[in-house]
PDB file of N, CA and C in Angstrom:
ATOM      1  N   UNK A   1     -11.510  39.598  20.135  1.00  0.00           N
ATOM      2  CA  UNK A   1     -11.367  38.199  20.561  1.00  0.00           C
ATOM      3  C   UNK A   1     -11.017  37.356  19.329  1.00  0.00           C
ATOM      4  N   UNK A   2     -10.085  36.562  19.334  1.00  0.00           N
ATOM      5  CA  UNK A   2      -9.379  35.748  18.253  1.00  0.00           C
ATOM      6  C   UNK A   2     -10.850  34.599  18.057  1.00  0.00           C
ATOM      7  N   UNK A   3     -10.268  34.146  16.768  1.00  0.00           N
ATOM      8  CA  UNK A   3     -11.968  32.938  16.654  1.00  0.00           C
ATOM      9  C   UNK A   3     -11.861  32.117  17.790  1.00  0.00           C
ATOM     10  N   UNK A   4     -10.681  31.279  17.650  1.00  0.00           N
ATOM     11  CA  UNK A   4     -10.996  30.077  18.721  1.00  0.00           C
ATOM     12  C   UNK A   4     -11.007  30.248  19.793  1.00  0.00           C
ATOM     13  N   UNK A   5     -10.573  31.572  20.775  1.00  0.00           N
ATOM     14  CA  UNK A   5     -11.045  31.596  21.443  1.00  0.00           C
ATOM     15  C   UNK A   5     -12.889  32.011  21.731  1.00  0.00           C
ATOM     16  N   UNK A   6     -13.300  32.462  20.739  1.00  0.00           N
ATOM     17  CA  UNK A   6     -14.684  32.588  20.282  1.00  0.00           C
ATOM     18  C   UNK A   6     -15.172  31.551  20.471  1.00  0.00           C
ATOM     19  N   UNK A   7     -15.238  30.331  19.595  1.00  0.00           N
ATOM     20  CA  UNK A   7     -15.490  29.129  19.223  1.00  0.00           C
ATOM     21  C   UNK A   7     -15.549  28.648  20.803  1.00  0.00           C
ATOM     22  N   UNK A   8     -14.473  28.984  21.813  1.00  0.00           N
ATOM     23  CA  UNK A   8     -13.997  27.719  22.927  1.00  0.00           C
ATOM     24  C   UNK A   8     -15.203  28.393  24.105  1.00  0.00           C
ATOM     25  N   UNK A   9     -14.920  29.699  23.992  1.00  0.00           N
ATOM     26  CA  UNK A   9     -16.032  30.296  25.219  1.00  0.00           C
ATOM     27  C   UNK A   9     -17.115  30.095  24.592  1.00  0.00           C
ATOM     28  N   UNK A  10     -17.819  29.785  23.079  1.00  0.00           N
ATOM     29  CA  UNK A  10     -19.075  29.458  23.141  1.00  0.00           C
ATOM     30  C   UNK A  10     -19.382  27.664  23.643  1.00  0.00           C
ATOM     31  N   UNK A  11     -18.580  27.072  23.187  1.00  0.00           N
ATOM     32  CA  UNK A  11     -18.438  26.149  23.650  1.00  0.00           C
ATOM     33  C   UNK A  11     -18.568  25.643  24.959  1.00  0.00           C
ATOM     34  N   UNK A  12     -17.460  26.284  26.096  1.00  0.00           N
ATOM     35  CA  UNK A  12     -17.405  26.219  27.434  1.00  0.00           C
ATOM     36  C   UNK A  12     -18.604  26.815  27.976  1.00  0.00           C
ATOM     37  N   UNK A  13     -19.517  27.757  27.642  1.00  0.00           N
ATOM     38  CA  UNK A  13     -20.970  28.593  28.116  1.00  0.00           C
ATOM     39  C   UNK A  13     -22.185  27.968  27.998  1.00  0.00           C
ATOM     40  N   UNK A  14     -21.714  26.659  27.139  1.00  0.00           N
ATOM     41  CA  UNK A  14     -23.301  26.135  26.560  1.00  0.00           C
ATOM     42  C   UNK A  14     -23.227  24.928  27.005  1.00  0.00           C
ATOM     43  N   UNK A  15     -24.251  24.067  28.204  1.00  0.00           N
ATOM     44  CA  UNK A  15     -24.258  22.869  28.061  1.00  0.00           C
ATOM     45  C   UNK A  15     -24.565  22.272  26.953  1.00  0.00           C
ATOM     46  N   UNK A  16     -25.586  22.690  25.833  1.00  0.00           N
ATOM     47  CA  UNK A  16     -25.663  21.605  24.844  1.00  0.00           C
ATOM     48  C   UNK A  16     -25.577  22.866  23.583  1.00  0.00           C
ATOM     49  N   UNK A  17     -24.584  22.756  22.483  1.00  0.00           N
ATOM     50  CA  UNK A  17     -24.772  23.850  21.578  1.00  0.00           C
ATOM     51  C   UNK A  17     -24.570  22.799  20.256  1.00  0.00           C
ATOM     52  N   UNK A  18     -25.015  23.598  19.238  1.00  0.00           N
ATOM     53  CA  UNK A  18     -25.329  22.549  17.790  1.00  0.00           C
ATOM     54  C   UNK A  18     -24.776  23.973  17.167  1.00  0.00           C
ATOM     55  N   UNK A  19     -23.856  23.260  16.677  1.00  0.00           N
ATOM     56  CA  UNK A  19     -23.335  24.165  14.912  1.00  0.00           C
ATOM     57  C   UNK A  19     -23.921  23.413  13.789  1.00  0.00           C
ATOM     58  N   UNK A  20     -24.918  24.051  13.414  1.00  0.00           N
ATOM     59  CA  UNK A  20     -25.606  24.150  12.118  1.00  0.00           C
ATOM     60  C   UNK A  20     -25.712  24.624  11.084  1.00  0.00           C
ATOM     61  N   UNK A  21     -26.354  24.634   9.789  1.00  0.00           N
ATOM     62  CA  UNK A  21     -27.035  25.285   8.779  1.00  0.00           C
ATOM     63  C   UNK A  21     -28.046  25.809   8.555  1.00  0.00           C
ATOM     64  N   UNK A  22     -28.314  27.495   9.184  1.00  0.00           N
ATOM     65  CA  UNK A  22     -29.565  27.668   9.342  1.00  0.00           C
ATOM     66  C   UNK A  22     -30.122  27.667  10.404  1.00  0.00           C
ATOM     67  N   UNK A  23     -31.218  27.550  11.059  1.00  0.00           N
ATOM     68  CA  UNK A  23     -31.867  27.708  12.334  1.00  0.00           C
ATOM     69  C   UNK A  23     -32.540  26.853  12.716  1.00  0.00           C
ATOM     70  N   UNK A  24     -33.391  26.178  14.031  1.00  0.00           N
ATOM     71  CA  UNK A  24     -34.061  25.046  14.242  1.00  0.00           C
ATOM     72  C   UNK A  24     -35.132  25.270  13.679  1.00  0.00           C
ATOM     73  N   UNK A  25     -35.916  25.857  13.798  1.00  0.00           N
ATOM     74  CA  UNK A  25     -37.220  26.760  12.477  1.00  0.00           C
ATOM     75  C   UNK A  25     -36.899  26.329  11.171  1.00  0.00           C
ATOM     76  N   UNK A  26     -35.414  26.876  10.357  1.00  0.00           N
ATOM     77  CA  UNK A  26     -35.384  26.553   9.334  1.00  0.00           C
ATOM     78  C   UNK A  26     -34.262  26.230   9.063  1.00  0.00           C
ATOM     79  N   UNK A  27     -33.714  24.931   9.145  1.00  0.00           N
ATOM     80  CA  UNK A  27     -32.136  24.419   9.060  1.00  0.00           C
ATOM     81  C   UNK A  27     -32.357  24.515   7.155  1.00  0.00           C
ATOM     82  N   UNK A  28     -31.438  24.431   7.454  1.00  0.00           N
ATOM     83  CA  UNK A  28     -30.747  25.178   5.106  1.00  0.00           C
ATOM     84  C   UNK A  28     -29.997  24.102   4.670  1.00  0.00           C
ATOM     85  N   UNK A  29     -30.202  23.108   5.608  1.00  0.00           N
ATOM     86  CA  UNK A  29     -29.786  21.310   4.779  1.00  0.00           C
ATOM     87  C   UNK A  29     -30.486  19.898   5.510  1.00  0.00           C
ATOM     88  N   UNK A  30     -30.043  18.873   4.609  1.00  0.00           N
ATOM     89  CA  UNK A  30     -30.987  18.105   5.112  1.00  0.00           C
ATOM     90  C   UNK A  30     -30.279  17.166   6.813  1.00  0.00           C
ATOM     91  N   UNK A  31     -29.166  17.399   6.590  1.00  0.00           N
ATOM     92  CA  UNK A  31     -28.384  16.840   7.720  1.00  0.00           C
ATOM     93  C   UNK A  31     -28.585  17.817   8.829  1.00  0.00           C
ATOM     94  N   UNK A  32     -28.585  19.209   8.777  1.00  0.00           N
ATOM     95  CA  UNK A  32     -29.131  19.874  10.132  1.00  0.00           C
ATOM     96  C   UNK A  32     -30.216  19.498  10.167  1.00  0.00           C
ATOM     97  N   UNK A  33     -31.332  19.402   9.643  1.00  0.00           N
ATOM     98  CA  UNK A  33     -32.576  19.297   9.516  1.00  0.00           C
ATOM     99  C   UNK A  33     -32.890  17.958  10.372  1.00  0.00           C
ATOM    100  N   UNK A  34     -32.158  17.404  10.229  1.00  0.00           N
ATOM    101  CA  UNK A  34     -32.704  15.974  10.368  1.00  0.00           C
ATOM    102  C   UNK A  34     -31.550  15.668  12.103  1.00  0.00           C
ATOM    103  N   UNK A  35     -30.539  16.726  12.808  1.00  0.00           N
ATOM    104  CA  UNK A  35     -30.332  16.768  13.302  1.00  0.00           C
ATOM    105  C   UNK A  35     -30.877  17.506  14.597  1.00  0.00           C
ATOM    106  N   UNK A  36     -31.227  18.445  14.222  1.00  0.00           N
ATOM    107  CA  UNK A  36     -32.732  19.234  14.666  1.00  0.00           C
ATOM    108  C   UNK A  36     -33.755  17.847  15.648  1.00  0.00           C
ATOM    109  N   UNK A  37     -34.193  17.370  14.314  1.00  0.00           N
ATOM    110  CA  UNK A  37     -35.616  17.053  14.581  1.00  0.00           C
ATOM    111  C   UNK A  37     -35.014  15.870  15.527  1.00  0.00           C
ATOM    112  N   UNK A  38     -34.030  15.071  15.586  1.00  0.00           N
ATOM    113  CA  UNK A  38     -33.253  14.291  16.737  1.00  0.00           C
ATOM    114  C   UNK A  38     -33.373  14.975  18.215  1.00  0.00           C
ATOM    115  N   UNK A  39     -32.411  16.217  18.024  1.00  0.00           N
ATOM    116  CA  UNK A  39     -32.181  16.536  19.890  1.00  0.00           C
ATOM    117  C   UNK A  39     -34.008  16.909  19.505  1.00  0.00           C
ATOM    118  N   UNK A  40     -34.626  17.456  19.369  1.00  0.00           N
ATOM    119  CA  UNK A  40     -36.155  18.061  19.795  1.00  0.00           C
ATOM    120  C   UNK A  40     -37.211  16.932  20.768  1.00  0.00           C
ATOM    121  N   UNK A  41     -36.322  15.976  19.869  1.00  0.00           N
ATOM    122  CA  UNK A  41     -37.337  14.720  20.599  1.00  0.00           C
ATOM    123  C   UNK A  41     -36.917  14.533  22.094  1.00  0.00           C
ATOM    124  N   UNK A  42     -36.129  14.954  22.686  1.00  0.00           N
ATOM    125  CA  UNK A  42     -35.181  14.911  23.895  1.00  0.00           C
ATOM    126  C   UNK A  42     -35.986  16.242  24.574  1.00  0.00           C
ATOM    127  N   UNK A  43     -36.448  17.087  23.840  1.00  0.00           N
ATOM    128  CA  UNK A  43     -37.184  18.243  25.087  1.00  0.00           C
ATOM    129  C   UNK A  43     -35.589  19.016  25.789  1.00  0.00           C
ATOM    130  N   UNK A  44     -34.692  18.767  25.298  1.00  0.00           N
ATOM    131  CA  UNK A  44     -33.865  19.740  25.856  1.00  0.00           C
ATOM    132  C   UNK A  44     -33.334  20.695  25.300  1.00  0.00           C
ATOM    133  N   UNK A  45     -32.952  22.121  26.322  1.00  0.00           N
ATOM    134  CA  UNK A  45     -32.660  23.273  26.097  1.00  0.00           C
ATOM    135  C   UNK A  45     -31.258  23.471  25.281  1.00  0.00           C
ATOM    136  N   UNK A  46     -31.104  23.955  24.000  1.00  0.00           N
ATOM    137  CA  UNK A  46     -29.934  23.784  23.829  1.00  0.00           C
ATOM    138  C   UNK A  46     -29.746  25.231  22.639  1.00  0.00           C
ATOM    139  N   UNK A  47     -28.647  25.520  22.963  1.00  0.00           N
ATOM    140  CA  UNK A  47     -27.802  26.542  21.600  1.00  0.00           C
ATOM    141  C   UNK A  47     -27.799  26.212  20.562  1.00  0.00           C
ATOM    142  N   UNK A  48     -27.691  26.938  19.587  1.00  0.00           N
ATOM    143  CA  UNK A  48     -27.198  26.782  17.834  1.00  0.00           C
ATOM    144  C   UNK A  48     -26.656  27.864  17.542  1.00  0.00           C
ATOM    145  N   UNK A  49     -25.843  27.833  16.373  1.00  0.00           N
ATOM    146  CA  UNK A  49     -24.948  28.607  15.735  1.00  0.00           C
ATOM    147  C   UNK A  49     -25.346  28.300  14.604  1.00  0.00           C
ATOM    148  N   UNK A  50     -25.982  29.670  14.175  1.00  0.00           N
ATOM    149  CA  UNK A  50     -26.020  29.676  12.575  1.00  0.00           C
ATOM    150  C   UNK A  50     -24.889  29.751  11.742  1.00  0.00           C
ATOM    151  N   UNK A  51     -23.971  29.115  11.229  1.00  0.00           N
ATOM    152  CA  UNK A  51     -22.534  28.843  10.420  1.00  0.00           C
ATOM    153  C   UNK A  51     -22.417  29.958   9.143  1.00  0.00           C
ATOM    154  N   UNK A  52     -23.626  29.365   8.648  1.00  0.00           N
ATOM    155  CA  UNK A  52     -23.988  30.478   7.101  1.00  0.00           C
ATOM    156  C   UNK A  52     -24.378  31.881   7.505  1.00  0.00           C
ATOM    157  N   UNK A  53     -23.999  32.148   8.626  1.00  0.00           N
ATOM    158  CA  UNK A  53     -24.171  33.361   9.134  1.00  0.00           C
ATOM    159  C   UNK A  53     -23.155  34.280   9.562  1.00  0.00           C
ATOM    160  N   UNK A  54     -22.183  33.411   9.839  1.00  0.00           N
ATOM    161  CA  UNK A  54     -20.841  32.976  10.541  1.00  0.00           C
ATOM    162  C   UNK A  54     -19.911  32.774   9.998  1.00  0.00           C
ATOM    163  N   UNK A  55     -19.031  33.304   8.311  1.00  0.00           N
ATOM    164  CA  UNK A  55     -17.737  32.584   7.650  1.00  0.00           C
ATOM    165  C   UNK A  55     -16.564  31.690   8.750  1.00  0.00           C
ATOM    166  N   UNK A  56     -16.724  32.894   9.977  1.00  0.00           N
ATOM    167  CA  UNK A  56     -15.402  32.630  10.568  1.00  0.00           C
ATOM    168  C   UNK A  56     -15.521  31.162  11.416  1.00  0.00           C
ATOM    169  N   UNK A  57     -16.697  31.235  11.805  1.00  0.00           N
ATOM    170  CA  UNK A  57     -16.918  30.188  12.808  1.00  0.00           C
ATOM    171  C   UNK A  57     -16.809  29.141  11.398  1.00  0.00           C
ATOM    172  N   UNK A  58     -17.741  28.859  10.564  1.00  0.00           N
ATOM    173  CA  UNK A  58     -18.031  27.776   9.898  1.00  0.00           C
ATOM    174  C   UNK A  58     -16.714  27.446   8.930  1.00  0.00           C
ATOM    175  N   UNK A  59     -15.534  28.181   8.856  1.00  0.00           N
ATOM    176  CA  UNK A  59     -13.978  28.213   8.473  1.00  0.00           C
ATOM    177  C   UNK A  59     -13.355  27.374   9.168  1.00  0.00           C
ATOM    178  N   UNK A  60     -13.080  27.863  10.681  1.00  0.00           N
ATOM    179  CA  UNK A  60     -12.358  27.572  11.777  1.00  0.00           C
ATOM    180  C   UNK A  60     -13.243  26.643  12.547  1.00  0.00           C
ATOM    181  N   UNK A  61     -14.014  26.531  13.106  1.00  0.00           N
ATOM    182  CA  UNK A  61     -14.848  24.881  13.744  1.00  0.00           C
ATOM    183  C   UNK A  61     -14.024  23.582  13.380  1.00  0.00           C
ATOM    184  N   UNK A  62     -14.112  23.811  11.872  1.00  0.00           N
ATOM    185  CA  UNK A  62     -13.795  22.507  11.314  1.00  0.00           C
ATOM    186  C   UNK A  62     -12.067  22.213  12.404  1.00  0.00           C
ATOM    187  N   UNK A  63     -11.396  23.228  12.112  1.00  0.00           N
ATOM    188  CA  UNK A  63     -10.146  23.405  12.494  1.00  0.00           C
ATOM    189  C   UNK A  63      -9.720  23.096  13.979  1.00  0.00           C
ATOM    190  N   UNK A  64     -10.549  23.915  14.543  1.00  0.00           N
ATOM    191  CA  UNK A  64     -10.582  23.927  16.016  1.00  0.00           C
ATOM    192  C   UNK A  64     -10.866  22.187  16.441  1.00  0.00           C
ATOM    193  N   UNK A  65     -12.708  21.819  15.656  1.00  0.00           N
ATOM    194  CA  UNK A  65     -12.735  20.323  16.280  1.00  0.00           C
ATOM    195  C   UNK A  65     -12.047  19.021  15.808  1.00  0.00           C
ATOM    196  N   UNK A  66     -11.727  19.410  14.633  1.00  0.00           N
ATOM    197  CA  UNK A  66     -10.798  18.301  13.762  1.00  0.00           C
ATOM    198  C   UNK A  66     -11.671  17.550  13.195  1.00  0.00           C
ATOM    199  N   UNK A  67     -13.072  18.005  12.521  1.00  0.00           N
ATOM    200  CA  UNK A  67     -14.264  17.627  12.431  1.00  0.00           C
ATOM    201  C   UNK A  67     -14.989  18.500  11.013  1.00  0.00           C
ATOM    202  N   UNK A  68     -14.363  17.805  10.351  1.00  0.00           N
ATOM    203  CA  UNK A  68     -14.756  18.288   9.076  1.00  0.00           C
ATOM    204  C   UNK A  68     -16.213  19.542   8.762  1.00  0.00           C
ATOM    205  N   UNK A  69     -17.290  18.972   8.871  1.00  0.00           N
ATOM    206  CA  UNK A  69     -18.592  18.877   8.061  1.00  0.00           C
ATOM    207  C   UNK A  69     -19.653  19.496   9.646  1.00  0.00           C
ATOM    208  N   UNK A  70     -20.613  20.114   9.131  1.00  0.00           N
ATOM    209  CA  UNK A  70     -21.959  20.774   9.951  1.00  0.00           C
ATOM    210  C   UNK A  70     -22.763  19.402   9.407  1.00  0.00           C
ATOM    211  N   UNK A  71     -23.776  19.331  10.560  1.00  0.00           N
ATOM    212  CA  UNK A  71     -23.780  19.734  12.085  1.00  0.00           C
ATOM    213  C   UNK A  71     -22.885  19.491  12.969  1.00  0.00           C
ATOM    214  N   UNK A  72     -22.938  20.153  13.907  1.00  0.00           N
ATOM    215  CA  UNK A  72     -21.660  19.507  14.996  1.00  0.00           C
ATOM    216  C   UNK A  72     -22.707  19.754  16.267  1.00  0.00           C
ATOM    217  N   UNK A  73     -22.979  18.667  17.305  1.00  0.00           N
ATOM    218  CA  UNK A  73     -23.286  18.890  18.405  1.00  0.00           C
ATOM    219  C   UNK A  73     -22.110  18.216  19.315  1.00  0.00           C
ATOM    220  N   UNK A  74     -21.942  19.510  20.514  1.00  0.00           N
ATOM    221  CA  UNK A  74     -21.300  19.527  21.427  1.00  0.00           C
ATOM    222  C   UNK A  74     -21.908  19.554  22.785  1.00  0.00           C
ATOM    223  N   UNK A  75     -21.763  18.803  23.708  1.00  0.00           N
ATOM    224  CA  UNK A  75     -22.215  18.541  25.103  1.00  0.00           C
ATOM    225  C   UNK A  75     -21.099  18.293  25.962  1.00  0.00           C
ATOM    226  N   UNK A  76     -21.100  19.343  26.861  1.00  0.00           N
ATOM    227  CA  UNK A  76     -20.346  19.665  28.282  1.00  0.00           C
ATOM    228  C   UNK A  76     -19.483  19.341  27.531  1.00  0.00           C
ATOM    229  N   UNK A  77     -18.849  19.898  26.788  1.00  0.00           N
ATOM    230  CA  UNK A  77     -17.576  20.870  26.084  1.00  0.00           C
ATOM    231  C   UNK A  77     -16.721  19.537  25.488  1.00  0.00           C
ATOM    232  N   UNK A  78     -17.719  18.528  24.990  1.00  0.00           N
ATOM    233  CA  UNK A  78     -17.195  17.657  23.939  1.00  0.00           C
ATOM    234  C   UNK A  78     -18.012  17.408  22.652  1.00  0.00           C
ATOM    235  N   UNK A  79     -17.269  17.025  22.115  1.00  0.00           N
ATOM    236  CA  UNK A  79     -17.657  17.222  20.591  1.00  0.00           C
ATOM    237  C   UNK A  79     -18.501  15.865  20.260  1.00  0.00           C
ATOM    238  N   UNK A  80     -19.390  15.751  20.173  1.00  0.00           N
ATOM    239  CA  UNK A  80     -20.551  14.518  19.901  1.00  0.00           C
ATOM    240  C   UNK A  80     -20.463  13.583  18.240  1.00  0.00           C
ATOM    241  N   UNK A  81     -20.815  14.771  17.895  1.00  0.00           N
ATOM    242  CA  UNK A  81     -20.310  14.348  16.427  1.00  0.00           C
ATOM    243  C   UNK A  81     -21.650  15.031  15.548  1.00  0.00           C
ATOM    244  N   UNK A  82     -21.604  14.421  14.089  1.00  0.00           N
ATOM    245  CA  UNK A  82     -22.798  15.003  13.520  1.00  0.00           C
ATOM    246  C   UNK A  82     -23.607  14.344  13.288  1.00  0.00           C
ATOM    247  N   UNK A  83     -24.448  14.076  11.825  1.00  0.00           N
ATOM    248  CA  UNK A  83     -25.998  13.913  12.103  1.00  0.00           C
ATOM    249  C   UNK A  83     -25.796  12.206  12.378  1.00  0.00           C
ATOM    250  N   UNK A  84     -25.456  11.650  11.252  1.00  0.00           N
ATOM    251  CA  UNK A  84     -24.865  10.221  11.286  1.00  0.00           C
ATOM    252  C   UNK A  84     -24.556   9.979  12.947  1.00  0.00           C
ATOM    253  N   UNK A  85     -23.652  10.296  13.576  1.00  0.00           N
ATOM    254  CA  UNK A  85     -23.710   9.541  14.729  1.00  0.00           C
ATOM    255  C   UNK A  85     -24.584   9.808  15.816  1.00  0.00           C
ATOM    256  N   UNK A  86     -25.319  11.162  15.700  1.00  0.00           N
ATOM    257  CA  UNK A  86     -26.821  11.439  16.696  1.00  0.00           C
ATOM    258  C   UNK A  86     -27.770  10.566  16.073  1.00  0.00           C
ATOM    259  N   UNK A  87     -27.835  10.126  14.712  1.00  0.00           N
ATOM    260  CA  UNK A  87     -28.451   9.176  14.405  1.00  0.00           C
ATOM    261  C   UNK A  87     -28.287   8.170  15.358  1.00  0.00           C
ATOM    262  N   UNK A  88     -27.396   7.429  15.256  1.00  0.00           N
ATOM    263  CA  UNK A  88     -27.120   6.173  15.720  1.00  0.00           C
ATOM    264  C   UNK A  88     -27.049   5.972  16.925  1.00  0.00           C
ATOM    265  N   UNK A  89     -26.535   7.363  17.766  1.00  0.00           N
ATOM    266  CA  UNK A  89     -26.829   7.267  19.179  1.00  0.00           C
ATOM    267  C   UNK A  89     -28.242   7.193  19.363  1.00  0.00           C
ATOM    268  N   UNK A  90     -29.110   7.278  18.862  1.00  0.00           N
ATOM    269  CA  UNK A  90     -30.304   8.219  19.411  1.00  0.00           C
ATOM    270  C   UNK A  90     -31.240   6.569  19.158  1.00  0.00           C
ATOM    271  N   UNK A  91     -30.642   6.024  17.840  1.00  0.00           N
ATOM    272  CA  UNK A  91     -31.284   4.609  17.746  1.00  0.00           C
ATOM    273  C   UNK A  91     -30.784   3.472  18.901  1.00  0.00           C
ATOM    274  N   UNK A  92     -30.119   3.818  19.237  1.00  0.00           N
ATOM    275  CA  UNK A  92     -29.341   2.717  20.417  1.00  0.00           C
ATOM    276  C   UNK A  92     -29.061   3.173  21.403  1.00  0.00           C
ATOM    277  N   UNK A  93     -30.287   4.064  21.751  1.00  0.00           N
ATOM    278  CA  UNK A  93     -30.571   4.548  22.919  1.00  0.00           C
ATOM    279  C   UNK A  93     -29.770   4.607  24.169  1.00  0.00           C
ATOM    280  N   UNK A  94     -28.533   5.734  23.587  1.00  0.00           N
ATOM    281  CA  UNK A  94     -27.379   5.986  24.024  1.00  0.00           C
ATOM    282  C   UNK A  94     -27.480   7.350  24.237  1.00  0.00           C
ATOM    283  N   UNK A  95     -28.498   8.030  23.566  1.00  0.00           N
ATOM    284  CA  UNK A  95     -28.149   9.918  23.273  1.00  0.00           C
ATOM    285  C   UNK A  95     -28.756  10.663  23.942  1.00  0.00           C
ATOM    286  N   UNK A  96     -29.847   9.771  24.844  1.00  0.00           N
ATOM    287  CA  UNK A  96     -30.464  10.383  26.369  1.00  0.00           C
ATOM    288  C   UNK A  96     -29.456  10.304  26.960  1.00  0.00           C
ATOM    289  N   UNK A  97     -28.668   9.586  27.886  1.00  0.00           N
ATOM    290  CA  UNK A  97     -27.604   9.818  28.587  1.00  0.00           C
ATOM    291  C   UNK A  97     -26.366  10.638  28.555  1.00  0.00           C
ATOM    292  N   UNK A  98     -26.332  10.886  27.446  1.00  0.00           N
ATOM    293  CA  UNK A  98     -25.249  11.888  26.753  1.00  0.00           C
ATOM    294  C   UNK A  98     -26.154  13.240  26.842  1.00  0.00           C
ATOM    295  N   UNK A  99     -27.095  13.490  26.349  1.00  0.00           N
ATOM    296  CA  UNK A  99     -27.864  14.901  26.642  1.00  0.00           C
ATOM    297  C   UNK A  99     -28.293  15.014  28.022  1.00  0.00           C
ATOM    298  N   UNK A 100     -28.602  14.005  29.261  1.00  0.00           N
ATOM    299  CA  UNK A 100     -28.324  13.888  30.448  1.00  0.00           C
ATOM    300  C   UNK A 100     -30.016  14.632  30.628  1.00  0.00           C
ATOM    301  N   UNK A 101     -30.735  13.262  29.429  1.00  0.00           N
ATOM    302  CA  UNK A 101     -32.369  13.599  29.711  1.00  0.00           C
ATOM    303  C   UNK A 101     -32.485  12.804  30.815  1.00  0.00           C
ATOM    304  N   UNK A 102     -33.324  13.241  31.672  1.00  0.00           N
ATOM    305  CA  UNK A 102     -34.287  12.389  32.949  1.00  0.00           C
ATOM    306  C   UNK A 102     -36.259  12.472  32.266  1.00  0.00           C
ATOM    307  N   UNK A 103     -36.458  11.274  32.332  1.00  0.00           N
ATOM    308  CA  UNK A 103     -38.129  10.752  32.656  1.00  0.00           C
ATOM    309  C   UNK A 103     -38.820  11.009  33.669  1.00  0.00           C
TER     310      UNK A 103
END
């Protein structure tokens, strides 16, 4: 299987998947880290991709999303962005509706 198509079926399989650094246990920077501890507060089920695990993925991502830099969270097969704007969604209580939390 060629990467991007790799990249697109993990993509298309996962309602919520996070390309990271490292693992939710132990993200290996401070921007996963701190991207992590964002979706957790949401209680929802979601994928990760360890990158540093991964040359090809963490090569080609960038390529595929036109999106430089890890983390990358993706929901229902769009590209969200990274920590900076889950930041800001998440403060302007925008990033429940986008992760499609219910109370």
């Amino acid at each position: 299987m060629q990467i991007f198509d790799r990249i697109k079926k993990q993509i298309n399989d996962n309602h919520i998947i996070l390309y990271m650094k490292g693992t939710p246990q132990n993200p290996q920077c401070g921007f996963s880290n701190k991207a992590v501890k964002i979706i957790l507060l949401y209680k929802v089920k979601f994928t990760y991709i360890d990158v540093l695990k991964d040359s090809n993925i963490r090569i080609y991502l960038p390529k595929y999303a036109d999106w430089p830099t890890f983390p990358q969270l993706w929901v229902n097969k769009k590209l969200i962005g990274g920590c900076d704007i889950l930041h800001t969604l998440h403060i302007n209580n925008k990033l429940k509706k986008i992760l499609n939390f219910q109370k």
